[in-house]
N, C-alpha and C. Protein backbone atom coordinates (compact mmCIF):
# COMPACT_ATOMS: atom_id res chain seq x y z
N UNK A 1 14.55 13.12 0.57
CA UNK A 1 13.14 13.00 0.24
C UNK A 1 12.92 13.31 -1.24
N UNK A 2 11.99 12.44 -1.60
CA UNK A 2 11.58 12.78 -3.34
C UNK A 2 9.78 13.97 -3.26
N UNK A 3 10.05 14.95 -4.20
CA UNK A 3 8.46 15.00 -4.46
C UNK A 3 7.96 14.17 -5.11
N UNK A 4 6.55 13.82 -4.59
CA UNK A 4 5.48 13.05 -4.87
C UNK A 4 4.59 13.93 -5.52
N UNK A 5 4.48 15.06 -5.08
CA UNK A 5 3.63 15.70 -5.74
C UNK A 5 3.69 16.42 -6.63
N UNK A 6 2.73 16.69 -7.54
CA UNK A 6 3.18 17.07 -9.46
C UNK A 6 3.34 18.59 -9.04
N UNK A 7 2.96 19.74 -8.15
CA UNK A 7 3.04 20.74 -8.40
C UNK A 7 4.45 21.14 -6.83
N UNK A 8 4.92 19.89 -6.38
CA UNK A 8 6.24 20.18 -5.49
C UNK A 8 5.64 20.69 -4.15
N UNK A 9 4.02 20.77 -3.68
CA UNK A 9 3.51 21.37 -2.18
C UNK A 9 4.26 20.34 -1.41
N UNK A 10 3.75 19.07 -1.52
CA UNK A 10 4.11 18.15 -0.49
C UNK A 10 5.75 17.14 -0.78
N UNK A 11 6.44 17.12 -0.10
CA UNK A 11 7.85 16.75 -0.07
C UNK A 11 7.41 15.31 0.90
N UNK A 12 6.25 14.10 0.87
CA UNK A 12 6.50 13.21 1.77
C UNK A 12 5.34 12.47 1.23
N UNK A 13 5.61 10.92 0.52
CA UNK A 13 4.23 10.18 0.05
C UNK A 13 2.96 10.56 1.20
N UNK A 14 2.96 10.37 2.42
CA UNK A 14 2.32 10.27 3.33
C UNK A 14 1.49 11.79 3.23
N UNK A 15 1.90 12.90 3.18
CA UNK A 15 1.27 14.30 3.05
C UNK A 15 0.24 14.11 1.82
N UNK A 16 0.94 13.31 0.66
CA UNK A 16 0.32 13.41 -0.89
C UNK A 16 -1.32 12.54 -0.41
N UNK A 17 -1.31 11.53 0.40
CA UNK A 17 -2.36 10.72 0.40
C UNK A 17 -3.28 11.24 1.80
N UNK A 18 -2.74 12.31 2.44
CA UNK A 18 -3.71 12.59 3.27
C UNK A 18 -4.06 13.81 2.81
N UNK A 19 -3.71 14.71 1.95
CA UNK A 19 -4.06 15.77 0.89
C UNK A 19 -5.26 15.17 0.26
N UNK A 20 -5.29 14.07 -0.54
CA UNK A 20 -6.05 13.35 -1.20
C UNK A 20 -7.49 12.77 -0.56
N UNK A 21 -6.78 12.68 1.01
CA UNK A 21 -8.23 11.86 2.13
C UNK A 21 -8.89 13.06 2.43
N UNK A 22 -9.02 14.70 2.12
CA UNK A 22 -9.56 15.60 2.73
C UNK A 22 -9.94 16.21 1.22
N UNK A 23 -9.93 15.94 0.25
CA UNK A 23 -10.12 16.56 -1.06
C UNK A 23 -12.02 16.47 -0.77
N UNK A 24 -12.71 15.79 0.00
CA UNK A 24 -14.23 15.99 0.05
C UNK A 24 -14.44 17.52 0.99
N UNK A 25 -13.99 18.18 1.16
CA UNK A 25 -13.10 18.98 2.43
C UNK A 25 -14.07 20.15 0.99
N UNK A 26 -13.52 20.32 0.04
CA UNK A 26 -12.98 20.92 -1.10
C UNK A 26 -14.61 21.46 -1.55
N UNK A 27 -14.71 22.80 -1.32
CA UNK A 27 -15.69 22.93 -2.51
C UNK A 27 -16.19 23.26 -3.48
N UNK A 28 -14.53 23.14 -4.11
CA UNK A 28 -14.76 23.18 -5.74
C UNK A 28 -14.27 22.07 -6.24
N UNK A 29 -14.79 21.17 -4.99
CA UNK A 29 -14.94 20.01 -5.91
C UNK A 29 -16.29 19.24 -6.22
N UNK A 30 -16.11 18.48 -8.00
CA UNK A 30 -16.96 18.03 -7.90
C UNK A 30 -18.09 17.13 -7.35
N UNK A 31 -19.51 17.54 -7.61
CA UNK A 31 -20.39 16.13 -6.34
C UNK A 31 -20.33 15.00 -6.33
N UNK A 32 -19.73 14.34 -7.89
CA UNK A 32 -19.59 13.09 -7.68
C UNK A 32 -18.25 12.94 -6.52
N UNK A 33 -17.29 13.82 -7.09
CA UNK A 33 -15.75 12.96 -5.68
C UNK A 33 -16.34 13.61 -4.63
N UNK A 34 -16.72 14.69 -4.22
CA UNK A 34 -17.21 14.63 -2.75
C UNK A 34 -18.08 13.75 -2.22
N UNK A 35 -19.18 12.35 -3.41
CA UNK A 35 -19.26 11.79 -2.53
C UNK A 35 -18.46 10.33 -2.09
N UNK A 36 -16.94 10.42 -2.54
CA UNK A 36 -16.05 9.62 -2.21
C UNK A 36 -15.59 9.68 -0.27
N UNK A 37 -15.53 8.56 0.09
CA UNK A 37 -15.29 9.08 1.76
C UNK A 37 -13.72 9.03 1.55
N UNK A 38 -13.70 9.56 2.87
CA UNK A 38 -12.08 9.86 3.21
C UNK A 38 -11.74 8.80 3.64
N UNK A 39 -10.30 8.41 3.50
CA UNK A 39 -9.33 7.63 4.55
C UNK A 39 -9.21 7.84 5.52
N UNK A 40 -9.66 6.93 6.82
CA UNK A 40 -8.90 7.12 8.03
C UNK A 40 -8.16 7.26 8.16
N UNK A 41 -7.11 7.23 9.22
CA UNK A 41 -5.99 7.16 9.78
C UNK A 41 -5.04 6.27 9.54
N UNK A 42 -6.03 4.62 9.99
CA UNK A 42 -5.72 3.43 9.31
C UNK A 42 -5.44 3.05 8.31
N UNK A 43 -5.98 3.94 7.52
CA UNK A 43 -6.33 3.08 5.81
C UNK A 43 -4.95 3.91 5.23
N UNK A 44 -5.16 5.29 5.46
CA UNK A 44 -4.11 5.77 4.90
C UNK A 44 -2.91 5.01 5.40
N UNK A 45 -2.07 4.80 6.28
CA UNK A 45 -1.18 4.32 6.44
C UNK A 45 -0.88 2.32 6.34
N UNK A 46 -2.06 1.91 6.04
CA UNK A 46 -1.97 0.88 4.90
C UNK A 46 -1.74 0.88 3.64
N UNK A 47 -2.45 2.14 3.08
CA UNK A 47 -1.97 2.41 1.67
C UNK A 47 -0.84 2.95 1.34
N UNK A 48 -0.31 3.47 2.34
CA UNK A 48 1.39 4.51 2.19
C UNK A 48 1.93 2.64 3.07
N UNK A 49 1.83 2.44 3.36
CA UNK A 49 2.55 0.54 3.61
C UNK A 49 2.23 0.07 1.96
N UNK A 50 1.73 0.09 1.43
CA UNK A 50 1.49 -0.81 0.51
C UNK A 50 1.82 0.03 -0.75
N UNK A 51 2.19 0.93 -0.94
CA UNK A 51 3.04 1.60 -1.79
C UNK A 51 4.34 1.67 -1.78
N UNK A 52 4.64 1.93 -0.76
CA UNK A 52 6.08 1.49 -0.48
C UNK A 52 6.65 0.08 -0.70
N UNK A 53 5.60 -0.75 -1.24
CA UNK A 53 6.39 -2.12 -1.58
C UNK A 53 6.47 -2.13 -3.16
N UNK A 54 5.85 -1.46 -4.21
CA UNK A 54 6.38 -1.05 -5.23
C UNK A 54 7.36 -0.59 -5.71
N UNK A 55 8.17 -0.53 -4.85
CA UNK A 55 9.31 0.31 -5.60
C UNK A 55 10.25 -1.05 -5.45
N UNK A 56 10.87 -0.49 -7.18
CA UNK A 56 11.96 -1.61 -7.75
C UNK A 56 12.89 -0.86 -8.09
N UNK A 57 14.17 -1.08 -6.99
CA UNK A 57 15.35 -0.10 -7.27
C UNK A 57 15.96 -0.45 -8.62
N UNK A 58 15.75 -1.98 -9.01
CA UNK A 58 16.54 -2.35 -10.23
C UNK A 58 16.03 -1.57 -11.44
N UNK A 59 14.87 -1.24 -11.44
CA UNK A 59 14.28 -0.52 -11.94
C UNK A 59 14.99 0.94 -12.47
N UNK A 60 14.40 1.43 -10.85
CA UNK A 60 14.78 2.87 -10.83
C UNK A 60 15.96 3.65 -10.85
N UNK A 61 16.99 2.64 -10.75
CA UNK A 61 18.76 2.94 -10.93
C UNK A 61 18.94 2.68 -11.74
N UNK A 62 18.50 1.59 -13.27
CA UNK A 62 19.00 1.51 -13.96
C UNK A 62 19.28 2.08 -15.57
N UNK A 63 20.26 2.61 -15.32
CA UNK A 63 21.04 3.51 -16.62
C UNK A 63 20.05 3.35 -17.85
N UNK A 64 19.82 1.92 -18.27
CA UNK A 64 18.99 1.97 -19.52
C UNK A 64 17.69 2.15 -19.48
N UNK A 65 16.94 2.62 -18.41
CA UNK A 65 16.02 3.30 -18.07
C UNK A 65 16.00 4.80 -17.93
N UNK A 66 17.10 5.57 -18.21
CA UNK A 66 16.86 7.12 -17.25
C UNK A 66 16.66 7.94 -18.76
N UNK A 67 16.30 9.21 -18.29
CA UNK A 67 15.33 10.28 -19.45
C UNK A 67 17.33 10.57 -20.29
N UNK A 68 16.84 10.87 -21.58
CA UNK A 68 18.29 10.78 -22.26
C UNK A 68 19.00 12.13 -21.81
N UNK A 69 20.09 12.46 -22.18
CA UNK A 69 20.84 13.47 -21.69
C UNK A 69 20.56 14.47 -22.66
């Protein structure tokens, strides 16, 4: 498994975007994103489907891409 998440809580894309569907949950957050609605059930796992088709291993394996030594 990779972290997805910048501070290492969640170890699973799927945790990172249902973290994200309950952030109106939050109340220190601001009123404008609380009045963002949450993801269902559905939606989230369309959007964790549809992220998962972004990834380009040619990409992400390749040597003349990686942070220098």
């Amino acid at each position: 498994t990779f972290p997805y998440m910048h501070d290492g809580r969640f170890m699973r894309l799927k945790e990172v975007i249902k973290h994200y569907s309950m952030l109106h949950d939050n109340p220190k957050l601001s009123k404008e994103l609380k009045e963002i609605r949450a993801f269902g059930d559905h939606e989230q796992k369309d959007l964790l489907s549809f992220l998962y088709t972004l990834s380009d291993k040619e990409f992400l394996f390749n040597k003349r891409f990686q942070f220098p030594q």
